[in-house]
C-alpha atoms as a PDB file:
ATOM      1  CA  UNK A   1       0.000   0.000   0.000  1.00  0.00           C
ATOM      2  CA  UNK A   2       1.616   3.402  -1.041  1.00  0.00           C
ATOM      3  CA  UNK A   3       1.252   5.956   1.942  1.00  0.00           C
ATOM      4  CA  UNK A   4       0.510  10.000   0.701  1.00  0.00           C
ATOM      5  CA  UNK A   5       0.318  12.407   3.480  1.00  0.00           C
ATOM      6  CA  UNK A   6      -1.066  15.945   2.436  1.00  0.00           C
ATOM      7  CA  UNK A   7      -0.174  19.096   4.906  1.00  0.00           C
ATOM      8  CA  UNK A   8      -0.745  22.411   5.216  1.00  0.00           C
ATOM      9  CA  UNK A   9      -2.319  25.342   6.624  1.00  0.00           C
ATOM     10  CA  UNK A  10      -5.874  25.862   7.075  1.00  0.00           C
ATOM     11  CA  UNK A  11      -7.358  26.467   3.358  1.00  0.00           C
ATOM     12  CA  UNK A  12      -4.435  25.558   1.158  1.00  0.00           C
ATOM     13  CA  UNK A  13      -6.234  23.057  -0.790  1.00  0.00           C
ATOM     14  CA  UNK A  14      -5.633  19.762   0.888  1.00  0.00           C
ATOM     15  CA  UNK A  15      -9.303  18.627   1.359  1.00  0.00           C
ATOM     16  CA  UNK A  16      -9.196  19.647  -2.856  1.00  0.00           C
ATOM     17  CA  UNK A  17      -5.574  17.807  -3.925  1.00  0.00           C
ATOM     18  CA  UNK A  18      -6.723  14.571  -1.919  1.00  0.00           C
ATOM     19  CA  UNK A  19      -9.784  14.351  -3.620  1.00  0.00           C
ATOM     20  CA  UNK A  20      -8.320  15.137  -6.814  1.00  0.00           C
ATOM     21  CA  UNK A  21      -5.935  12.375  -6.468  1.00  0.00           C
ATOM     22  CA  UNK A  22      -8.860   9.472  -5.003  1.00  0.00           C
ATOM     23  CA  UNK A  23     -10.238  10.556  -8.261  1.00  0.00           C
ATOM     24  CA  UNK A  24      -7.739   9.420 -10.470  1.00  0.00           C
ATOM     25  CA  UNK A  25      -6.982   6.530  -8.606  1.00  0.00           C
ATOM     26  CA  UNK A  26     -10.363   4.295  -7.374  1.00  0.00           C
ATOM     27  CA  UNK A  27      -8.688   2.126  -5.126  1.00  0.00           C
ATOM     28  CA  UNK A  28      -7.753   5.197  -2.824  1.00  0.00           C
ATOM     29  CA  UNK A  29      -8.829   6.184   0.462  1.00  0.00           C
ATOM     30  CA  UNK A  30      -8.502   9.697   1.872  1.00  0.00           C
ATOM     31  CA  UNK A  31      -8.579   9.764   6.227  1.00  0.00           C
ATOM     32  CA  UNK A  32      -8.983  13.225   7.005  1.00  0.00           C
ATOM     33  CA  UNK A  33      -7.441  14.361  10.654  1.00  0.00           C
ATOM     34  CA  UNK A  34     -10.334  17.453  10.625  1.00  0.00           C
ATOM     35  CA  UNK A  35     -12.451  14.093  11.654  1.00  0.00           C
ATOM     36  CA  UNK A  36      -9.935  12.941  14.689  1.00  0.00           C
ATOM     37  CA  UNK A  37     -11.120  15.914  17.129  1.00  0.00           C
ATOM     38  CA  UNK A  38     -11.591  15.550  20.428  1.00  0.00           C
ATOM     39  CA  UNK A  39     -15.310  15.023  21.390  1.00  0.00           C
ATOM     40  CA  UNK A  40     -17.700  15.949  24.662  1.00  0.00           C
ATOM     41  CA  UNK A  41     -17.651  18.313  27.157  1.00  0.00           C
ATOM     42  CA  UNK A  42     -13.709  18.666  27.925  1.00  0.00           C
ATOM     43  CA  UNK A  43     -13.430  20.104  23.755  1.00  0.00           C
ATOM     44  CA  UNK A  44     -15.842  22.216  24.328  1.00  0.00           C
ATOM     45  CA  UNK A  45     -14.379  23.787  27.942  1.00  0.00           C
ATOM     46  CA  UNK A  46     -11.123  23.832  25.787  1.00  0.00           C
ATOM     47  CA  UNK A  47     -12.272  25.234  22.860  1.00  0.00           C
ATOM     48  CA  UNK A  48     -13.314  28.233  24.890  1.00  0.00           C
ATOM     49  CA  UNK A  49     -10.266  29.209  26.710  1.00  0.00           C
ATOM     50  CA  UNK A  50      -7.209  27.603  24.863  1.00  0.00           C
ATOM     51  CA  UNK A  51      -6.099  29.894  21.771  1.00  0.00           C
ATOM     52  CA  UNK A  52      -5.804  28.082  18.887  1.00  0.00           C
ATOM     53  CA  UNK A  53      -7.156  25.031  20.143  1.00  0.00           C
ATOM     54  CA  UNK A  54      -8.394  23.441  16.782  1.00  0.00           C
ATOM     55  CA  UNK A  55      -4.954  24.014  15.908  1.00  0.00           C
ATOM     56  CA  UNK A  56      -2.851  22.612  18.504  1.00  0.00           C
ATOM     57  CA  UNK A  57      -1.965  18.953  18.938  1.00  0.00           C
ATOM     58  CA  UNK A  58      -4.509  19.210  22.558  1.00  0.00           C
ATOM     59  CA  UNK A  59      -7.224  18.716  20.358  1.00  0.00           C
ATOM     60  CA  UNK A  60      -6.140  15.630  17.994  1.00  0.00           C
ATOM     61  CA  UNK A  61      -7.959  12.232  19.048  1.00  0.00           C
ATOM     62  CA  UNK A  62      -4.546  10.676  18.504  1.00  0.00           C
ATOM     63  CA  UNK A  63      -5.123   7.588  19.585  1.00  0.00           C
ATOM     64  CA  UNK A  64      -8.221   7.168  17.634  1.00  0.00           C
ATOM     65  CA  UNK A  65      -6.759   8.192  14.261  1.00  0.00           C
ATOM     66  CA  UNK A  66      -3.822   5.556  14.898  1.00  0.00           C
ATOM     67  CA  UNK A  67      -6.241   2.973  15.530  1.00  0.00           C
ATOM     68  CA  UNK A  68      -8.298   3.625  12.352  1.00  0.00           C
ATOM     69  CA  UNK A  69      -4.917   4.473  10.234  1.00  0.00           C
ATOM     70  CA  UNK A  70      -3.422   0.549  11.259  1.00  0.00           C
ATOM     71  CA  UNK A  71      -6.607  -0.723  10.602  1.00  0.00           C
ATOM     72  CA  UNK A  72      -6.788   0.502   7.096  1.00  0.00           C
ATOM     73  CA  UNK A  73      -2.628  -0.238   6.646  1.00  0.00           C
ATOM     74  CA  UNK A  74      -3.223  -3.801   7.904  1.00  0.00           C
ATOM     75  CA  UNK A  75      -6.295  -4.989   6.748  1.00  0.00           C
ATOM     76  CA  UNK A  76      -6.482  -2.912   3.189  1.00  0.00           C
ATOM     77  CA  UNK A  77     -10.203  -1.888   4.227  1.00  0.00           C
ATOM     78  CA  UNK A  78     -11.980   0.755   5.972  1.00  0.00           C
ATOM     79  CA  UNK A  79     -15.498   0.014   7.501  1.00  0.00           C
ATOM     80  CA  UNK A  80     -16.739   3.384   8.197  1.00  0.00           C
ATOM     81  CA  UNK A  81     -16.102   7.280   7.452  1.00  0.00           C
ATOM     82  CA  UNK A  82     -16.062   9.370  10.886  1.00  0.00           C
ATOM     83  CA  UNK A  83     -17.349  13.346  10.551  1.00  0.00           C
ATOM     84  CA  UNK A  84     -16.666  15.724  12.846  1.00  0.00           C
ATOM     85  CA  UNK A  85     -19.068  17.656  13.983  1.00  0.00           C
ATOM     86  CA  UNK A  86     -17.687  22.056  14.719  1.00  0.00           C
ATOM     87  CA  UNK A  87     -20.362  23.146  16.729  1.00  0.00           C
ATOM     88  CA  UNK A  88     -21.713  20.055  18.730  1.00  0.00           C
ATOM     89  CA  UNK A  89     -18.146  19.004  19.051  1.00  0.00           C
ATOM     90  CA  UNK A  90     -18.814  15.377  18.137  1.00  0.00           C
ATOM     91  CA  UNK A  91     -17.960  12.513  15.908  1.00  0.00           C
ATOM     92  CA  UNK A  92     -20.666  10.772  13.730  1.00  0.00           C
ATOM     93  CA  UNK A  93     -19.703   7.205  12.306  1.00  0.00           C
ATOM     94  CA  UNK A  94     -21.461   6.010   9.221  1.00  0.00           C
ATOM     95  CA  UNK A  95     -20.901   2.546   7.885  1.00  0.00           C
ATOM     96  CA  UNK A  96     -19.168   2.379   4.322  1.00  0.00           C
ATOM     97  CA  UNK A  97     -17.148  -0.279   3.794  1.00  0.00           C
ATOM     98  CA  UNK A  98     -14.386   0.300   1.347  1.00  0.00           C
ATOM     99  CA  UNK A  99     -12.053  -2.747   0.028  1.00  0.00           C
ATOM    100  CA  UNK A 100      -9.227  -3.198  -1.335  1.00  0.00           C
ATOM    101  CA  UNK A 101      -6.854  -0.101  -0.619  1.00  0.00           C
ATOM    102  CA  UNK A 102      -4.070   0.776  -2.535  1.00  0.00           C
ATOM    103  CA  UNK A 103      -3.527   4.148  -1.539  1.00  0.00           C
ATOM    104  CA  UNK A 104      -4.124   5.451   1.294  1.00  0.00           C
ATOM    105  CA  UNK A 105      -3.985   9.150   1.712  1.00  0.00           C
ATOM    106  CA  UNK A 106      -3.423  11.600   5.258  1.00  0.00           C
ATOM    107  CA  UNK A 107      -4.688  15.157   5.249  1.00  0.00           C
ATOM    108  CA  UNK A 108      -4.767  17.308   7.387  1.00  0.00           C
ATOM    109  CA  UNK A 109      -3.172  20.050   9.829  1.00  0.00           C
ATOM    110  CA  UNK A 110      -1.598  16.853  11.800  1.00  0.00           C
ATOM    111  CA  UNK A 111      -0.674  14.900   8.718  1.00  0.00           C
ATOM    112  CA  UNK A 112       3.207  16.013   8.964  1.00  0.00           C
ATOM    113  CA  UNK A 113       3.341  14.998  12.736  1.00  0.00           C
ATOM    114  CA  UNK A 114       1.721  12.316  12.631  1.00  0.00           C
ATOM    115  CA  UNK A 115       3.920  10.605   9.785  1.00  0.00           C
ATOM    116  CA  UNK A 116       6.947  11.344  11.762  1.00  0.00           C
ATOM    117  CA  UNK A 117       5.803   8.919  14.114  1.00  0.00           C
ATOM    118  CA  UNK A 118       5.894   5.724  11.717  1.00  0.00           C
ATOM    119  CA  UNK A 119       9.021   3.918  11.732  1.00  0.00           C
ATOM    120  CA  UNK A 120      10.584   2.554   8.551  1.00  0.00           C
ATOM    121  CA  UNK A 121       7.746   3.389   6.694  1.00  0.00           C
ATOM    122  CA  UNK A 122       8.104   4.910   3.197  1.00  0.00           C
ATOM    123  CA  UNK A 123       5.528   7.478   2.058  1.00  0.00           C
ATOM    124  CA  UNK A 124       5.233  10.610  -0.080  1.00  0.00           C
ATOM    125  CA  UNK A 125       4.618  13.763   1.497  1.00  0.00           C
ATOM    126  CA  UNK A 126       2.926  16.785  -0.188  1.00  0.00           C
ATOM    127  CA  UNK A 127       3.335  20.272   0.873  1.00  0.00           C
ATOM    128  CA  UNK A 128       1.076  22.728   0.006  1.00  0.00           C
ATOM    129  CA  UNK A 129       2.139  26.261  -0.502  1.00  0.00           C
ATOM    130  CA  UNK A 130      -0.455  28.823  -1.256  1.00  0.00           C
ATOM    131  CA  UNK A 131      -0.616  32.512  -0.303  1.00  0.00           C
ATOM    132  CA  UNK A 132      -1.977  33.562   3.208  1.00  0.00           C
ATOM    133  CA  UNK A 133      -4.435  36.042   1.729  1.00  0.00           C
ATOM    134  CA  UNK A 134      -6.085  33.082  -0.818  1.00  0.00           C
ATOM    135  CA  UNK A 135      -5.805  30.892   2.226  1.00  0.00           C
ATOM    136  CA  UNK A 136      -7.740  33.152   4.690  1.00  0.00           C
ATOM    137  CA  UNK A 137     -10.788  33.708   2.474  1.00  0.00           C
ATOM    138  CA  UNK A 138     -11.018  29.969   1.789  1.00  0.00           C
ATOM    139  CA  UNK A 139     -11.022  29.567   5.427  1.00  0.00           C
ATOM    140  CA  UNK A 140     -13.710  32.370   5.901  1.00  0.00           C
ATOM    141  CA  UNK A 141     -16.290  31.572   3.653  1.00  0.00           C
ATOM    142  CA  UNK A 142     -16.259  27.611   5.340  1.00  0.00           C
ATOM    143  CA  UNK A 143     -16.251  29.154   8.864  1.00  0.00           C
ATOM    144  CA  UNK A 144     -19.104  31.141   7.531  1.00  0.00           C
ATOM    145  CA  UNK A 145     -20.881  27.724   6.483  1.00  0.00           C
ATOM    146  CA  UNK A 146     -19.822  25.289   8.443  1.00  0.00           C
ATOM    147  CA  UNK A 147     -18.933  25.867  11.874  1.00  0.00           C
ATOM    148  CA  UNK A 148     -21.292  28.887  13.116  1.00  0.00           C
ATOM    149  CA  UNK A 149     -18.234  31.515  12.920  1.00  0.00           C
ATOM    150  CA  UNK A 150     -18.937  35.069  12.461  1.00  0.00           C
ATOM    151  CA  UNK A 151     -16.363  37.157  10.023  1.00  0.00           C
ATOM    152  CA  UNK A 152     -14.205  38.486  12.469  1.00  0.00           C
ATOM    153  CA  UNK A 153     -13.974  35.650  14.662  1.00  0.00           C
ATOM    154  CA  UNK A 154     -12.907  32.955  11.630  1.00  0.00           C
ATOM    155  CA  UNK A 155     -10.499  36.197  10.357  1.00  0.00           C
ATOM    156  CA  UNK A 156      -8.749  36.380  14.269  1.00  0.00           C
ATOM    157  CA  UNK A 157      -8.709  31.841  14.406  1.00  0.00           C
ATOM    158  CA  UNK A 158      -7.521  31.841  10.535  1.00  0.00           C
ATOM    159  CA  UNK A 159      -4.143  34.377  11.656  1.00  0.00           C
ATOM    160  CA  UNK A 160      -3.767  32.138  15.142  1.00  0.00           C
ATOM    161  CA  UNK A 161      -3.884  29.069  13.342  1.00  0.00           C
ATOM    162  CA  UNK A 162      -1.477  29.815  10.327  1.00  0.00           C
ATOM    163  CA  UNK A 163       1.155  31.268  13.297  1.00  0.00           C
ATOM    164  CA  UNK A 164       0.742  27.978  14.695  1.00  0.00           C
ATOM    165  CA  UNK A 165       0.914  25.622  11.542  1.00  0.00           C
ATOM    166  CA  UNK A 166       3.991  27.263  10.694  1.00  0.00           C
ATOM    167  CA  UNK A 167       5.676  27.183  14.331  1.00  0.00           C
ATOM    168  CA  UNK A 168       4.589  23.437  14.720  1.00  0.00           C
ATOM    169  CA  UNK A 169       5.755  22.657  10.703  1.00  0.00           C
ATOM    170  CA  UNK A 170       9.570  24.250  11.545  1.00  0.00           C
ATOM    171  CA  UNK A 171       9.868  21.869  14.648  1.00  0.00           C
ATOM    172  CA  UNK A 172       8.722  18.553  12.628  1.00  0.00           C
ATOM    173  CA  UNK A 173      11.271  17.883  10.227  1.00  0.00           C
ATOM    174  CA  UNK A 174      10.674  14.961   7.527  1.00  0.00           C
ATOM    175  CA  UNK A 175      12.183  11.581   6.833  1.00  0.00           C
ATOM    176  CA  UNK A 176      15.063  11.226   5.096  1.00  0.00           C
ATOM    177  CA  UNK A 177      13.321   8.315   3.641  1.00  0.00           C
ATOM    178  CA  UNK A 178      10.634  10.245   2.219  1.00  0.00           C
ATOM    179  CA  UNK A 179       9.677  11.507  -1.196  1.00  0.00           C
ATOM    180  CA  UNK A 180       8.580  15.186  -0.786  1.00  0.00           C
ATOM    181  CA  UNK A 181       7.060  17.296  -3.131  1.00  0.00           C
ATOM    182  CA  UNK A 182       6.113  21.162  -2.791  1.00  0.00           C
ATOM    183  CA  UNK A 183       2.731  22.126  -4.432  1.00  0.00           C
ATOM    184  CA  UNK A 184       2.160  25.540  -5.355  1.00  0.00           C
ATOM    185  CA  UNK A 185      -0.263  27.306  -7.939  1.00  0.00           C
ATOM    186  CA  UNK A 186       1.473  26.562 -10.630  1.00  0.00           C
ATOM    187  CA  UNK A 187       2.692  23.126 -10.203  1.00  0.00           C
ATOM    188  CA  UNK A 188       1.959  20.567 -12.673  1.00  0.00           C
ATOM    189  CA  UNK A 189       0.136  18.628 -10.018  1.00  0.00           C
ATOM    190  CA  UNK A 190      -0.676  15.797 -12.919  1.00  0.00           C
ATOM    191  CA  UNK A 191       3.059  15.515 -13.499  1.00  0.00           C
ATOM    192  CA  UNK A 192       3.493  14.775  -9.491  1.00  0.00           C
ATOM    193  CA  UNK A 193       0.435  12.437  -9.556  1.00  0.00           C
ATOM    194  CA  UNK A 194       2.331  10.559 -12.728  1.00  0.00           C
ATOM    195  CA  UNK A 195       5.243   9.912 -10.292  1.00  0.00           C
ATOM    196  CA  UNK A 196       3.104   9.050  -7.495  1.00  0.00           C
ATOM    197  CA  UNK A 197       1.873   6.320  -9.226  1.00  0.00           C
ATOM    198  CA  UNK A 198       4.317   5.131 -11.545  1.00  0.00           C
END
């Protein structure tokens, strides 16, 4: 099974490349770490008076994305999708069994950390680079949607959180092991997918 982790800050495209790349490739599976936050009451206290909080390592169900990610490794299957849930600060399960894996593809905020913690494990990595200013209003408009966030609130959490991606991203160094390759806006991203599956 061929490993792609996907990182970068808060609306650089991740959620977009990943599904661009299950797309070209049916036997793909995207786990998303967005799903892996921490649920109940203790989130929510959190959530409230930690800065950053969606951002900072605190929040990641850990252990439940590890148990989901060796699952998939293992067995080649996945049994169900998880969704998290922004303002009721839970995690709905729905069944949807998916077979034979071939790819299986990590994105998200905590993809970088968490594949430092695999141990002789090849796997491409894919950095996303895209301007803070395109990132923001990405962000916005979703906040907007999605997770009950007025303008100026998901303006202040999108400035927090890129500070933080790119504190956490200079202390998690990659693999030597690993194949990395920097997206921007004008990457051939069809050339990089050739390579990834070549």
């Amino acid at each position: 099974m061929k490993l792609i982790f996907i990182s970068g800050p808060s609306g650089s495209g991740k959620t977009t490349l990943s599904n661009q790349i299950k797309s070209k490739k049916k036997n793909s599976f995207v786990l998303r770490t967005d799903n892996y936050y921490k649920t109940g009451l203790i989130s929510k206290l959190l959530s409230k008076f930690v800065e950053g909080y969606f951002d900072r390592r605190i929040s990641f169900n850990y252990k439940l994305f590890k148990k989901d990610f060796d699952f998939i490794l293992k067995n080649r299957i996945s049994i169900q999708d998880r969704y998290y849930n922004f303002e009721k600060r839970t995690i709905q399960n729905i069944l949807n069994e998916t077979i034979n894996i071939s790819f299986l593809i990590v994105e998200g905020i905590f993809a970088k950390e968490f594949s430092n913690t695999l141990n002789n494990q090849n796997y491409y990595f894919l950095e996303i680079k895209t301007e803070k200013n395109e990132c923001m209003n990405r962000v916005v408009q979703r906040d907007l949607k999605e997770r009950g966030k007025d303008k100026k609130q998901a303006e202040n959490d999108f400035l927090k959180s890129w500070d933080i991606y790119y504190e956490n991203f200079k202390t998690n160094s990659i693999k030597n092991n690993t194949n990395k390759f920097i997206i921007r806006k004008n990457t051939d991203i069809d050339n990089i997918l050739k390579k990834l599956f070549n």
